[in-house]
PDB file of N, CA and C in Angstrom:
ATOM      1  N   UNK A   1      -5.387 -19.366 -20.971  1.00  0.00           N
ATOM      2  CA  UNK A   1      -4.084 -19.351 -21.566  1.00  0.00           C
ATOM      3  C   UNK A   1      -3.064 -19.467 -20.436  1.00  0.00           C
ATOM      4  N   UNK A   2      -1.988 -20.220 -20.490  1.00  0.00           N
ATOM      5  CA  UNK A   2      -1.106 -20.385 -19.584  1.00  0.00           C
ATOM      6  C   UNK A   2       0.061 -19.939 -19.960  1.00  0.00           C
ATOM      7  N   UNK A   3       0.880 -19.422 -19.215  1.00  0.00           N
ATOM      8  CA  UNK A   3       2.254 -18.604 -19.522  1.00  0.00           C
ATOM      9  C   UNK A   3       3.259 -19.045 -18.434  1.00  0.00           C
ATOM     10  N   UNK A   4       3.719 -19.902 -18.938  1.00  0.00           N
ATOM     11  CA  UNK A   4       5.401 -20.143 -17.789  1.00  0.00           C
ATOM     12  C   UNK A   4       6.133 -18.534 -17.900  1.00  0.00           C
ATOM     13  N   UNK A   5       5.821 -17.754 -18.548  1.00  0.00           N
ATOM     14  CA  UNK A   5       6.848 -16.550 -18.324  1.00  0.00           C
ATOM     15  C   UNK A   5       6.198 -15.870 -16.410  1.00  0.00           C
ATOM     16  N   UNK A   6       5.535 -16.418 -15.972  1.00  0.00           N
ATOM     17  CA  UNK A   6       4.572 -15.846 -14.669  1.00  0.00           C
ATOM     18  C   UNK A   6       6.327 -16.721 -13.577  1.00  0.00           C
ATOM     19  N   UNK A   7       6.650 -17.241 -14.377  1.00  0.00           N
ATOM     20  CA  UNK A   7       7.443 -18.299 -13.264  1.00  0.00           C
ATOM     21  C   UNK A   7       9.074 -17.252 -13.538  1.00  0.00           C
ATOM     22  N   UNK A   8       8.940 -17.170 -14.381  1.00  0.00           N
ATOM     23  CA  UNK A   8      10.115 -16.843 -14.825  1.00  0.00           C
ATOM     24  C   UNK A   8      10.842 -15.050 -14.649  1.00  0.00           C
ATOM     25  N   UNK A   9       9.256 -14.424 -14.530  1.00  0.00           N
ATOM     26  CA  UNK A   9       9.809 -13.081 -14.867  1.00  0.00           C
ATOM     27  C   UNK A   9       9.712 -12.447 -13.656  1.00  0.00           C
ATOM     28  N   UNK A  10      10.801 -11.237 -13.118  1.00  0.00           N
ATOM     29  CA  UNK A  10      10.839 -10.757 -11.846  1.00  0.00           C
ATOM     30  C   UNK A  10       9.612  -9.782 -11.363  1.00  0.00           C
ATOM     31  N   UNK A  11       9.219  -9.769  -9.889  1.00  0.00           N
ATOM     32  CA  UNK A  11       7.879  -9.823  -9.782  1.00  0.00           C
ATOM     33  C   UNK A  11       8.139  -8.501 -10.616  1.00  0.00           C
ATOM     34  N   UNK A  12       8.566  -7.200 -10.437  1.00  0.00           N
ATOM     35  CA  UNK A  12       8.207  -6.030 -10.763  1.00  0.00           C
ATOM     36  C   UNK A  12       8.177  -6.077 -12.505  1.00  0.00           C
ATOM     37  N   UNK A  13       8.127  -7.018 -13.024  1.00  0.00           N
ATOM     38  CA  UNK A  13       7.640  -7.074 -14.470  1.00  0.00           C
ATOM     39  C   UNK A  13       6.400  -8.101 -14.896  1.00  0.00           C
ATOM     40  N   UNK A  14       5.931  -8.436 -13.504  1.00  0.00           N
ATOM     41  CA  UNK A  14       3.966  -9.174 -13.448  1.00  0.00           C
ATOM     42  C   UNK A  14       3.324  -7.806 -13.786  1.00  0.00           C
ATOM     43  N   UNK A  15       3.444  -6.312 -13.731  1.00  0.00           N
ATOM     44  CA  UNK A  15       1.835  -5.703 -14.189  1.00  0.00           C
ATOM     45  C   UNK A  15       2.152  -5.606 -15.808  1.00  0.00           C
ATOM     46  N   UNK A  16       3.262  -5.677 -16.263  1.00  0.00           N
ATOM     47  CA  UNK A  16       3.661  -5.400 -17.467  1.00  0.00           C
ATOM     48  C   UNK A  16       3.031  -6.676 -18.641  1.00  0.00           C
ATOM     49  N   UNK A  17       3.395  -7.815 -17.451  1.00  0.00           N
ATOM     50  CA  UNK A  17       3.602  -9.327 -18.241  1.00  0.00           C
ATOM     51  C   UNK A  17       1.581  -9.463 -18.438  1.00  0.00           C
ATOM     52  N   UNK A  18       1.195  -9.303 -17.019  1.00  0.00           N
ATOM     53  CA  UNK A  18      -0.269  -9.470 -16.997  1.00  0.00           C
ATOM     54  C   UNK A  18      -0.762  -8.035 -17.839  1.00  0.00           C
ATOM     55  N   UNK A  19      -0.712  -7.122 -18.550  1.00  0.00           N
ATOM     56  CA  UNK A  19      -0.833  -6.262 -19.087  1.00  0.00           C
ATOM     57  C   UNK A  19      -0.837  -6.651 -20.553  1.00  0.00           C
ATOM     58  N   UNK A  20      -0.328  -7.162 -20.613  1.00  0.00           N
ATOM     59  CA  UNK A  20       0.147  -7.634 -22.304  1.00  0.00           C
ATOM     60  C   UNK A  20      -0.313  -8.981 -22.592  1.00  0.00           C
ATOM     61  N   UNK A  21      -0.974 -10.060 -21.615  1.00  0.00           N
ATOM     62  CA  UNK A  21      -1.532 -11.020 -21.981  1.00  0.00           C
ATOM     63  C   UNK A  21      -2.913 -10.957 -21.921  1.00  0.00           C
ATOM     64  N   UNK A  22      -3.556 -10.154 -21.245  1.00  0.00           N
ATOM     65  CA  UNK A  22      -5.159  -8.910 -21.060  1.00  0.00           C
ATOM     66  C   UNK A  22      -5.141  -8.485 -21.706  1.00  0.00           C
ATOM     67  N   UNK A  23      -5.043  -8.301 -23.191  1.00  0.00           N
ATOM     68  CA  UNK A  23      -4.827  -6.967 -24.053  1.00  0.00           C
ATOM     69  C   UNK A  23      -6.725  -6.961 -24.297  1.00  0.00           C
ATOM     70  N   UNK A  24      -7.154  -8.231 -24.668  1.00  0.00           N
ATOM     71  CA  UNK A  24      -8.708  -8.091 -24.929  1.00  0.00           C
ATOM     72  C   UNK A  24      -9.004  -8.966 -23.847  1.00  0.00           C
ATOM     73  N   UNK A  25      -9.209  -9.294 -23.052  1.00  0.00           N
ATOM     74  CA  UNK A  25      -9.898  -9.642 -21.600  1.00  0.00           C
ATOM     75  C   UNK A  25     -10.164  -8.767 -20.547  1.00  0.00           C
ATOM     76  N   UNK A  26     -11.795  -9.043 -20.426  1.00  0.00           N
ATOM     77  CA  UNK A  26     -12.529  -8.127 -19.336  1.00  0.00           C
ATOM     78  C   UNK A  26     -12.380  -8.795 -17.783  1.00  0.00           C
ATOM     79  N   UNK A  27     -11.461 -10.027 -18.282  1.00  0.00           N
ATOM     80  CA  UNK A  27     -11.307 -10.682 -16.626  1.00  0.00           C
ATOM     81  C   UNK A  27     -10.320 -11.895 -16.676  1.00  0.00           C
ATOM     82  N   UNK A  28      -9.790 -11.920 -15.568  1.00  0.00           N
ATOM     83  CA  UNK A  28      -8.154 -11.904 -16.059  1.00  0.00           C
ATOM     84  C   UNK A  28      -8.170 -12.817 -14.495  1.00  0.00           C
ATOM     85  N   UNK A  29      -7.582 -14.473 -14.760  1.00  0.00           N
ATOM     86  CA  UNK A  29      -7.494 -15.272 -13.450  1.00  0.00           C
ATOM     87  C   UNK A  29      -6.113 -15.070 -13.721  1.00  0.00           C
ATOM     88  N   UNK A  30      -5.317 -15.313 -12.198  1.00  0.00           N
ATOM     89  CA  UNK A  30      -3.911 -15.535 -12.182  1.00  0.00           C
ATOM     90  C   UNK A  30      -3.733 -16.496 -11.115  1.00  0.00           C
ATOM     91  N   UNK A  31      -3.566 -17.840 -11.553  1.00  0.00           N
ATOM     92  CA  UNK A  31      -2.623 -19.015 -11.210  1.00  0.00           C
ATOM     93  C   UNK A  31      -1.598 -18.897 -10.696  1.00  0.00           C
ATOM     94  N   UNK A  32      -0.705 -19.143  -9.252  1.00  0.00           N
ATOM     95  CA  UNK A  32       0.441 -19.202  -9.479  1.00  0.00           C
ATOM     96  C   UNK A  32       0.673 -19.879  -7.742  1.00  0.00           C
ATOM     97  N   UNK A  33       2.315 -19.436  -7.535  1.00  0.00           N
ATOM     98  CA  UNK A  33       2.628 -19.746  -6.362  1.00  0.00           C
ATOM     99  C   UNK A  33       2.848 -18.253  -5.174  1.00  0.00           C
ATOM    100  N   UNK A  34       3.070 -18.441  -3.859  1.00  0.00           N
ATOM    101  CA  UNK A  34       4.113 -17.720  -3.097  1.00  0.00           C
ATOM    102  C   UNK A  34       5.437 -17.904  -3.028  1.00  0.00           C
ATOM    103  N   UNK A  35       5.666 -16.414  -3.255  1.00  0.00           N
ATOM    104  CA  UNK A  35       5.445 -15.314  -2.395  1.00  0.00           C
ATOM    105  C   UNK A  35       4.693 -14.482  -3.972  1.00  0.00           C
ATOM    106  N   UNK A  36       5.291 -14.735  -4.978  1.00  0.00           N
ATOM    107  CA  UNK A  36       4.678 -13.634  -5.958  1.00  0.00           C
ATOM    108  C   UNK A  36       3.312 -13.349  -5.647  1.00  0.00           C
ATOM    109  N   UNK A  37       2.695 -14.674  -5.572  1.00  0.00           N
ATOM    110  CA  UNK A  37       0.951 -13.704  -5.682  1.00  0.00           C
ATOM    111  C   UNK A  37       0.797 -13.111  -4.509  1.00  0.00           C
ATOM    112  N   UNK A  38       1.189 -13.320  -3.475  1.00  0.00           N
ATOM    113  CA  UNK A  38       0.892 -12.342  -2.401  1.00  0.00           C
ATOM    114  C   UNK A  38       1.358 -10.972  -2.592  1.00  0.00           C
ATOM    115  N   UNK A  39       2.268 -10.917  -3.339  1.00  0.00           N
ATOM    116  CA  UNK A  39       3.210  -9.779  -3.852  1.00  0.00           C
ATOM    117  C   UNK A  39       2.258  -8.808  -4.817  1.00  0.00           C
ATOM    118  N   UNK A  40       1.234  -9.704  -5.753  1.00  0.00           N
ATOM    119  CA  UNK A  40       0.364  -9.599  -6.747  1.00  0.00           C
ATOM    120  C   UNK A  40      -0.408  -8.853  -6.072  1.00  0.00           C
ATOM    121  N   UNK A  41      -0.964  -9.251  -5.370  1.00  0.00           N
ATOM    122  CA  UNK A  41      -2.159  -8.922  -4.629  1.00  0.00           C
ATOM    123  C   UNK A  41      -1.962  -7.634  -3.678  1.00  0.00           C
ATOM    124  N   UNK A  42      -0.957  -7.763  -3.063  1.00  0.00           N
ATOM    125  CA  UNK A  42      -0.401  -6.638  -1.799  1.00  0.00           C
ATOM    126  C   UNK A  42      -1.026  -5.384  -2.907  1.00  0.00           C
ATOM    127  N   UNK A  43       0.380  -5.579  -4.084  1.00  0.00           N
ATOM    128  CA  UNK A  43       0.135  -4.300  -4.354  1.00  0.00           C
ATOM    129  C   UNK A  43      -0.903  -3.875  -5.448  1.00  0.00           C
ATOM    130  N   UNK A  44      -1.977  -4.571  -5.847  1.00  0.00           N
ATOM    131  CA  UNK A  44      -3.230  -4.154  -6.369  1.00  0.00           C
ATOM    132  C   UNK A  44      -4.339  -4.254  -5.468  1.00  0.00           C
ATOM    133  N   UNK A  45      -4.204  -4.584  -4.340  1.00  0.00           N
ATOM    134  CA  UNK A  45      -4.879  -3.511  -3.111  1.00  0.00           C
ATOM    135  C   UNK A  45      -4.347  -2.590  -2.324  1.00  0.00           C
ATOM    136  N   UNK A  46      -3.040  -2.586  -2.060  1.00  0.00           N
ATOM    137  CA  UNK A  46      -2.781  -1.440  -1.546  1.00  0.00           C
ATOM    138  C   UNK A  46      -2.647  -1.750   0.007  1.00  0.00           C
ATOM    139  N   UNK A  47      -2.704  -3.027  -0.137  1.00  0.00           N
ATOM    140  CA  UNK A  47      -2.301  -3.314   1.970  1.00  0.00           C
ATOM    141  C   UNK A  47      -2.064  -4.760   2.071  1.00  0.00           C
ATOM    142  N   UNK A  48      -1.792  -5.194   3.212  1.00  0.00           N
ATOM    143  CA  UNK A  48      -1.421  -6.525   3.343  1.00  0.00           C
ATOM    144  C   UNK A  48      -2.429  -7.573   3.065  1.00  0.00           C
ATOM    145  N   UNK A  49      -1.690  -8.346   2.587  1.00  0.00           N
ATOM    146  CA  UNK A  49      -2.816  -9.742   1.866  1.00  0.00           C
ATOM    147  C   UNK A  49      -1.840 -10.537   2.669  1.00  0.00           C
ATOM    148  N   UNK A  50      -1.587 -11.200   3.439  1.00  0.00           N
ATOM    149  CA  UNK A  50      -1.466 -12.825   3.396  1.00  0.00           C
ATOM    150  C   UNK A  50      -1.686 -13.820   3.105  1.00  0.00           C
ATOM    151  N   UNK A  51      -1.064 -14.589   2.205  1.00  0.00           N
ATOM    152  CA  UNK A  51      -2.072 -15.554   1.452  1.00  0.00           C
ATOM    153  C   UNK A  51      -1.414 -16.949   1.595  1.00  0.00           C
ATOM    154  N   UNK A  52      -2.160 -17.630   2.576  1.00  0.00           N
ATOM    155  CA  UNK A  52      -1.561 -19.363   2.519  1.00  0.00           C
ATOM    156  C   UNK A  52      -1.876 -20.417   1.502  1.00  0.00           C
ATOM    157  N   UNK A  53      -1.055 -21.495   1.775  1.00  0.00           N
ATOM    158  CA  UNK A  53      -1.600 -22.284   0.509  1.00  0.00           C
ATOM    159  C   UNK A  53      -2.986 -22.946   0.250  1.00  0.00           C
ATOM    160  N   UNK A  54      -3.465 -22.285  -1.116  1.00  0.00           N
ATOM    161  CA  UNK A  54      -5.188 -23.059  -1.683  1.00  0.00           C
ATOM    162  C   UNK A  54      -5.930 -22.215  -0.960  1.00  0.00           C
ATOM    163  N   UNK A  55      -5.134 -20.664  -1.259  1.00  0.00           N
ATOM    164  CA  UNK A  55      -6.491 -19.779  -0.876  1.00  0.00           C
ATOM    165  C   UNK A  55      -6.878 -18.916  -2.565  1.00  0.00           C
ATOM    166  N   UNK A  56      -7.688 -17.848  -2.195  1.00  0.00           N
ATOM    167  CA  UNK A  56      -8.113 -17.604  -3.686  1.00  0.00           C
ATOM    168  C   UNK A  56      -9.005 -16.284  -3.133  1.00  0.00           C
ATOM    169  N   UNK A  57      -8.296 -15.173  -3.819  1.00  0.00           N
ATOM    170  CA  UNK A  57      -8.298 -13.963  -3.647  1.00  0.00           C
ATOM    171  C   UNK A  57      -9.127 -13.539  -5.029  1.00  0.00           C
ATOM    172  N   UNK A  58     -10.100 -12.620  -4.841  1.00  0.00           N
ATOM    173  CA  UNK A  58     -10.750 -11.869  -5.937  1.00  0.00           C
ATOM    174  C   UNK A  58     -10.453 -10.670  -5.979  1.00  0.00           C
ATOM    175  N   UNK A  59     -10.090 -10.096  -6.771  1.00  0.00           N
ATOM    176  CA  UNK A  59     -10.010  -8.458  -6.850  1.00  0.00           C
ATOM    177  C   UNK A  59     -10.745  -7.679  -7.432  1.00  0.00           C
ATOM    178  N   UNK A  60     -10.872  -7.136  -7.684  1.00  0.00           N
ATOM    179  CA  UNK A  60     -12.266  -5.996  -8.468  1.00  0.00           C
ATOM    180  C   UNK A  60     -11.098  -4.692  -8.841  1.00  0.00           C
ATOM    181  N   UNK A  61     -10.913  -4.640  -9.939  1.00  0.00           N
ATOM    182  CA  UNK A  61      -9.742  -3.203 -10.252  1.00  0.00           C
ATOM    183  C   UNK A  61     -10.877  -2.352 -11.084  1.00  0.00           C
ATOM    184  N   UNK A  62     -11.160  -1.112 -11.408  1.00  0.00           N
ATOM    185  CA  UNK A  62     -12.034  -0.480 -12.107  1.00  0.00           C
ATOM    186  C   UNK A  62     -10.595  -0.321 -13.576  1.00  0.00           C
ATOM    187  N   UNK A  63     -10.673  -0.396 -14.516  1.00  0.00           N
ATOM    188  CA  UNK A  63      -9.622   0.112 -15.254  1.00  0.00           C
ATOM    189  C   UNK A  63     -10.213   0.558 -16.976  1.00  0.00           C
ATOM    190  N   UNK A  64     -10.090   1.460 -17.148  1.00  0.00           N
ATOM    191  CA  UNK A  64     -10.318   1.451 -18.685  1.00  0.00           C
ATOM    192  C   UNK A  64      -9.487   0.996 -19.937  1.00  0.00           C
ATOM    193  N   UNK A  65      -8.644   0.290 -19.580  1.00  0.00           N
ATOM    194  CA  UNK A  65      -7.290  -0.412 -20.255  1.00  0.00           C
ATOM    195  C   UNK A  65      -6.263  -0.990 -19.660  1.00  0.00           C
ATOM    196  N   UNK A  66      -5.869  -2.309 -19.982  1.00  0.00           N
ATOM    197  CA  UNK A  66      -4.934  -2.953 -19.051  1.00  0.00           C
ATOM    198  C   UNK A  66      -3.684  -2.072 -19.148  1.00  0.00           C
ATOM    199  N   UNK A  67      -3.408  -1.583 -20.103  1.00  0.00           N
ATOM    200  CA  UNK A  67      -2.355  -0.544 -19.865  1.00  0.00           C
ATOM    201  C   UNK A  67      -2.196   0.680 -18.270  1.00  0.00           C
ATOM    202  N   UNK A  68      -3.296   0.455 -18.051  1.00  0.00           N
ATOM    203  CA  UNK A  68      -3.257   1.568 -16.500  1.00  0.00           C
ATOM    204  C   UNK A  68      -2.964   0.566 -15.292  1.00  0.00           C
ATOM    205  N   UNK A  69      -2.897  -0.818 -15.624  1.00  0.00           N
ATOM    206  CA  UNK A  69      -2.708  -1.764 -14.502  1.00  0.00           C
ATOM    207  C   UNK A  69      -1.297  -1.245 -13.801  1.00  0.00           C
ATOM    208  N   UNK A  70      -0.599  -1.246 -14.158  1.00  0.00           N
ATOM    209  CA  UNK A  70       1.267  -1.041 -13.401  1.00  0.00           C
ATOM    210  C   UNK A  70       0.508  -0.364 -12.534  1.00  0.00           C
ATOM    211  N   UNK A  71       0.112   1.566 -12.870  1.00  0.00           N
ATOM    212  CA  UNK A  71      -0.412   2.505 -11.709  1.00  0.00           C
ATOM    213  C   UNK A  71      -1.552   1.994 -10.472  1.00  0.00           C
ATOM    214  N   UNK A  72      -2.042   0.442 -10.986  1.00  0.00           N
ATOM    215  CA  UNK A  72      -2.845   0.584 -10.290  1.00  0.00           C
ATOM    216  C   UNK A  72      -3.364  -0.204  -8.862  1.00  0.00           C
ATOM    217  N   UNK A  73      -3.471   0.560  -7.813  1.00  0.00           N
ATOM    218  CA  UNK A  73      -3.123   0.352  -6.645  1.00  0.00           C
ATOM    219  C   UNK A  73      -4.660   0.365  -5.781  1.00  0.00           C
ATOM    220  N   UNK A  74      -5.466   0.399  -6.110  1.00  0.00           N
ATOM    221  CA  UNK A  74      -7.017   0.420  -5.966  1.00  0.00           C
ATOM    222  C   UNK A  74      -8.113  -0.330  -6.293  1.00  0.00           C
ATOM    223  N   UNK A  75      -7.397  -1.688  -6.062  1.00  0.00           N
ATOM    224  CA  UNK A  75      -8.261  -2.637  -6.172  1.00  0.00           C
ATOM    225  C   UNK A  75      -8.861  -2.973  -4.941  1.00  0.00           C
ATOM    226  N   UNK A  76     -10.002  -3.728  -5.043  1.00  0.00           N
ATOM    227  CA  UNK A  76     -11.226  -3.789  -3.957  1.00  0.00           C
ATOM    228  C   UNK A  76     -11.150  -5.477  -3.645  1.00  0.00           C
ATOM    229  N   UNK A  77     -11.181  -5.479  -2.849  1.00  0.00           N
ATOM    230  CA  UNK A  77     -10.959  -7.594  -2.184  1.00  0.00           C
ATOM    231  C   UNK A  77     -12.459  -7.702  -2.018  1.00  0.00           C
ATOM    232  N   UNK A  78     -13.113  -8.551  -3.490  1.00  0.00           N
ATOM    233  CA  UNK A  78     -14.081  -9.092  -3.626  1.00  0.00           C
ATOM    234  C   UNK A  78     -14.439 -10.127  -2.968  1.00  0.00           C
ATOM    235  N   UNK A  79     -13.616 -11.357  -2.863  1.00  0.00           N
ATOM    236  CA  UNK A  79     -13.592 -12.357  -2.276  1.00  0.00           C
ATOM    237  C   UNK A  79     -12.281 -13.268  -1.909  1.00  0.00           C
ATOM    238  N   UNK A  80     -12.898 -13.854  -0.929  1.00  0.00           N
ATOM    239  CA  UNK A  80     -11.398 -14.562  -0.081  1.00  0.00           C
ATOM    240  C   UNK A  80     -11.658 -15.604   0.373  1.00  0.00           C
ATOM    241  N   UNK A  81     -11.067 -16.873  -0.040  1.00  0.00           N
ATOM    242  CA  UNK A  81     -11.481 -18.270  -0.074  1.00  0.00           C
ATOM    243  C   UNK A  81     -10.462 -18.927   0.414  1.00  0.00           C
ATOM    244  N   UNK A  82     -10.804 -19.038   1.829  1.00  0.00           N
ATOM    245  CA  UNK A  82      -9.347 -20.449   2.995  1.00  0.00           C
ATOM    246  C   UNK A  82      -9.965 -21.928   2.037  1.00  0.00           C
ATOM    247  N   UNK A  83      -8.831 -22.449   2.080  1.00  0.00           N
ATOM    248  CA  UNK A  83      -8.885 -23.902   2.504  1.00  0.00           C
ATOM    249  C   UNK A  83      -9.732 -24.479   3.417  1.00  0.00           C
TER     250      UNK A  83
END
């Protein structure tokens, strides 16, 4: 499913936006540009991501409902794919 609202909405309303389009998905890709996804990423791991262009970050979040995504800051960097 694709959502131009990812373009549109300010980053601090991506865990809300990705929260509400996950409502029944156990796995959840996010498409987009910089700086947001680095922004994405920073803060669902919890430290610096740098991310250049046509790379591709995996995360691993444990969550029992996308509703706990906003709090959640403990995601695990599964995989990391340069150009």
């Amino acid at each position: 499913m694709a959502r131009s609202e990812l373009y549109s909405e300010a980053f601090g309303e991506w865990p809300v936006l990705l929260e509400r389009l996950a409502a029944d998905a156990r796995t959840l890709m996010v498409v987009g540009h910089n700086p947001r996804l680095t922004m994405l990423a920073e803060q669902l791991l919890g430290e610096s991501m740098p991310m250049a262009p046509g790379m591709v970050v995996a995360i691993d979040i444990e969550l029992e409902r996308w509703v706990d995504l906003p709090a959640a800051a403990s995601g695990s960097l599964r995989d990391l794919i340069r150009p």
